[in-house]
Protein backbone atom coordinates (compact mmCIF):
# COMPACT_ATOMS: atom_id res chain seq x y z
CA UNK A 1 0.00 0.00 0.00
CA UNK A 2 2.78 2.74 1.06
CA UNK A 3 4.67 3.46 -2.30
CA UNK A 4 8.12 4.31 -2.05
CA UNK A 5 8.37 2.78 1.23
CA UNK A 6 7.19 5.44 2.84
CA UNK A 7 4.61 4.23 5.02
CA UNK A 8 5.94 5.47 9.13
CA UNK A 9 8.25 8.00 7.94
CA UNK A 10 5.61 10.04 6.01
CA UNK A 11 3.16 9.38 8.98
CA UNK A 12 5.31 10.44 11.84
CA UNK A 13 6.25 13.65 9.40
CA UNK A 14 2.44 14.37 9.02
CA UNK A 15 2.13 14.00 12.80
CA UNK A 16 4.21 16.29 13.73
CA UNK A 17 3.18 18.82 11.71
CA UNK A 18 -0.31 18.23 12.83
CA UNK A 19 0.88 18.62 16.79
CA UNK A 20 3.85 21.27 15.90
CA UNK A 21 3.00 24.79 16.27
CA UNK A 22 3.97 27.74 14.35
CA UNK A 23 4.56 27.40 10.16
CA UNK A 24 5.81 23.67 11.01
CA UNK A 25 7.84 25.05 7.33
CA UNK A 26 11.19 22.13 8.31
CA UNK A 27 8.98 19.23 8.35
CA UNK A 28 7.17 20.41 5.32
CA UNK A 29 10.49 20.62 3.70
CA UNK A 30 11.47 17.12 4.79
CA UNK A 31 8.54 15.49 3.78
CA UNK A 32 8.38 17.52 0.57
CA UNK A 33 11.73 16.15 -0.01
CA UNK A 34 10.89 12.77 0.52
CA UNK A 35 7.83 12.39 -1.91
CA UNK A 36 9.22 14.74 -4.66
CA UNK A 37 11.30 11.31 -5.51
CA UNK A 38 12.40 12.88 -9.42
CA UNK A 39 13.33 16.48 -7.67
CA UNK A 40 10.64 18.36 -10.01
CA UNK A 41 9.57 20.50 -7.25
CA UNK A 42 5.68 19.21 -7.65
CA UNK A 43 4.29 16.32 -6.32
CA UNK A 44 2.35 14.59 -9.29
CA UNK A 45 1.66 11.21 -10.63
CA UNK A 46 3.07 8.81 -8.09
CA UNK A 47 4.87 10.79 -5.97
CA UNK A 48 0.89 13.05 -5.99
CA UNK A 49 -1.26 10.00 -5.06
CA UNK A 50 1.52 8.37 -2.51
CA UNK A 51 1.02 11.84 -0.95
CA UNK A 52 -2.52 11.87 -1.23
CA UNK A 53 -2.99 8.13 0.25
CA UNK A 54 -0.61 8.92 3.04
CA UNK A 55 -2.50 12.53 3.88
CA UNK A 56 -6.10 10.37 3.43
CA UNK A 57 -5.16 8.07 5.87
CA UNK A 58 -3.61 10.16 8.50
CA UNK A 59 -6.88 12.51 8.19
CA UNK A 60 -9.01 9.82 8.19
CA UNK A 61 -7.99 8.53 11.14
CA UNK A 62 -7.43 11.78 12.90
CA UNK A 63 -11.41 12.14 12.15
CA UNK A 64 -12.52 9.09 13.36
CA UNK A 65 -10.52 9.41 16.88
CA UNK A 66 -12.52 13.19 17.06
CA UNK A 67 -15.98 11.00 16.81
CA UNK A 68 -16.67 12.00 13.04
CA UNK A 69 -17.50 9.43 10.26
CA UNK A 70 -16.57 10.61 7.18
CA UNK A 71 -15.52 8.02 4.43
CA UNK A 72 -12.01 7.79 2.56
CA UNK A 73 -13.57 9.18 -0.83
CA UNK A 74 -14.89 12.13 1.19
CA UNK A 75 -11.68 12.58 3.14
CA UNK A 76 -9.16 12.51 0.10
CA UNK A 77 -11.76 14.73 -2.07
CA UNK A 78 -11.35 17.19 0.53
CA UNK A 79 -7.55 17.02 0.50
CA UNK A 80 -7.58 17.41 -2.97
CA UNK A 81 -9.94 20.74 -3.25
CA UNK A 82 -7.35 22.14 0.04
CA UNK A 83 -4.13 20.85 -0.99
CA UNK A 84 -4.29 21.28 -5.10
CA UNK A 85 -6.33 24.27 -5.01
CA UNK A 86 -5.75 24.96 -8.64
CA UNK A 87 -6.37 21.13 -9.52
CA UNK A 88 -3.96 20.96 -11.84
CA UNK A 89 -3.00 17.47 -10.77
CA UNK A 90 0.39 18.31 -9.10
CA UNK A 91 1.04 20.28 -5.65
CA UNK A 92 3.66 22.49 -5.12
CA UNK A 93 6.32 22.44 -2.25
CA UNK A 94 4.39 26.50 -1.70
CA UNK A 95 0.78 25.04 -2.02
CA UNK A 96 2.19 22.34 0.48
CA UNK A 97 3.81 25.10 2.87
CA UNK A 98 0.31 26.92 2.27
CA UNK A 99 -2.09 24.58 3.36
CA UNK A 100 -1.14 21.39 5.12
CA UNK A 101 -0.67 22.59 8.55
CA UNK A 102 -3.89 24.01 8.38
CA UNK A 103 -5.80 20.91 7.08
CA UNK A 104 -4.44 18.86 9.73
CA UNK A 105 -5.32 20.74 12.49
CA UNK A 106 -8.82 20.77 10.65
CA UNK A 107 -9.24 17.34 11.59
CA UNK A 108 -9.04 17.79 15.53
């Protein structure tokens, strides 16, 4: 299921971010660094739905330990319209930096 092996690594990375305070910007950067596999500077293809699958499931389960019961399809479309606001299929280390802190702590 984890691509890339990035399975704990990319979840501890998104749990920190979720508990750190402030921009949270070096472990953006680190886990930017770790899913942007061809150095393009955008996440997309692969490296975009390892992402998404690894945000979906951290959300998800973030969700379901706060009492609500939304779905996976629900949880990742969400991601998607927050994370890839221009839906062009590919996010940005800046749309990253922009938004992901703020989803996260969405889901508490």
């Amino acid at each position: 299921f984890f691509a890339f092996g990035m399975g704990a690594s990319a979840g501890k990375l998104l749990k920190a971010i979720d508990d750190g305070q402030g921009s949270c910007d070096n472990e953006i950067d680190k886990l930017f660094n770790k899913l942007d596999k061809d150095h393009s500077g955008y996440l997309e293809g692969a490296e975009y739905n390892t992402f998404m699958d690894e945000a979906t499931k951290y959300m998800l389960g973030d969700l379901q330990k706060a009492g609500h019961g939304y779905d996976e399809t629900t949880v990742r479309q969400w991601l998607k319209e927050w994370l890839d606001p221009n839906k062009d299929g590919k996010i940005s280390r800046n749309e990253m930096k922009q938004n992901l802190k703020a989803v996260l702590d969405a889901g508490e």
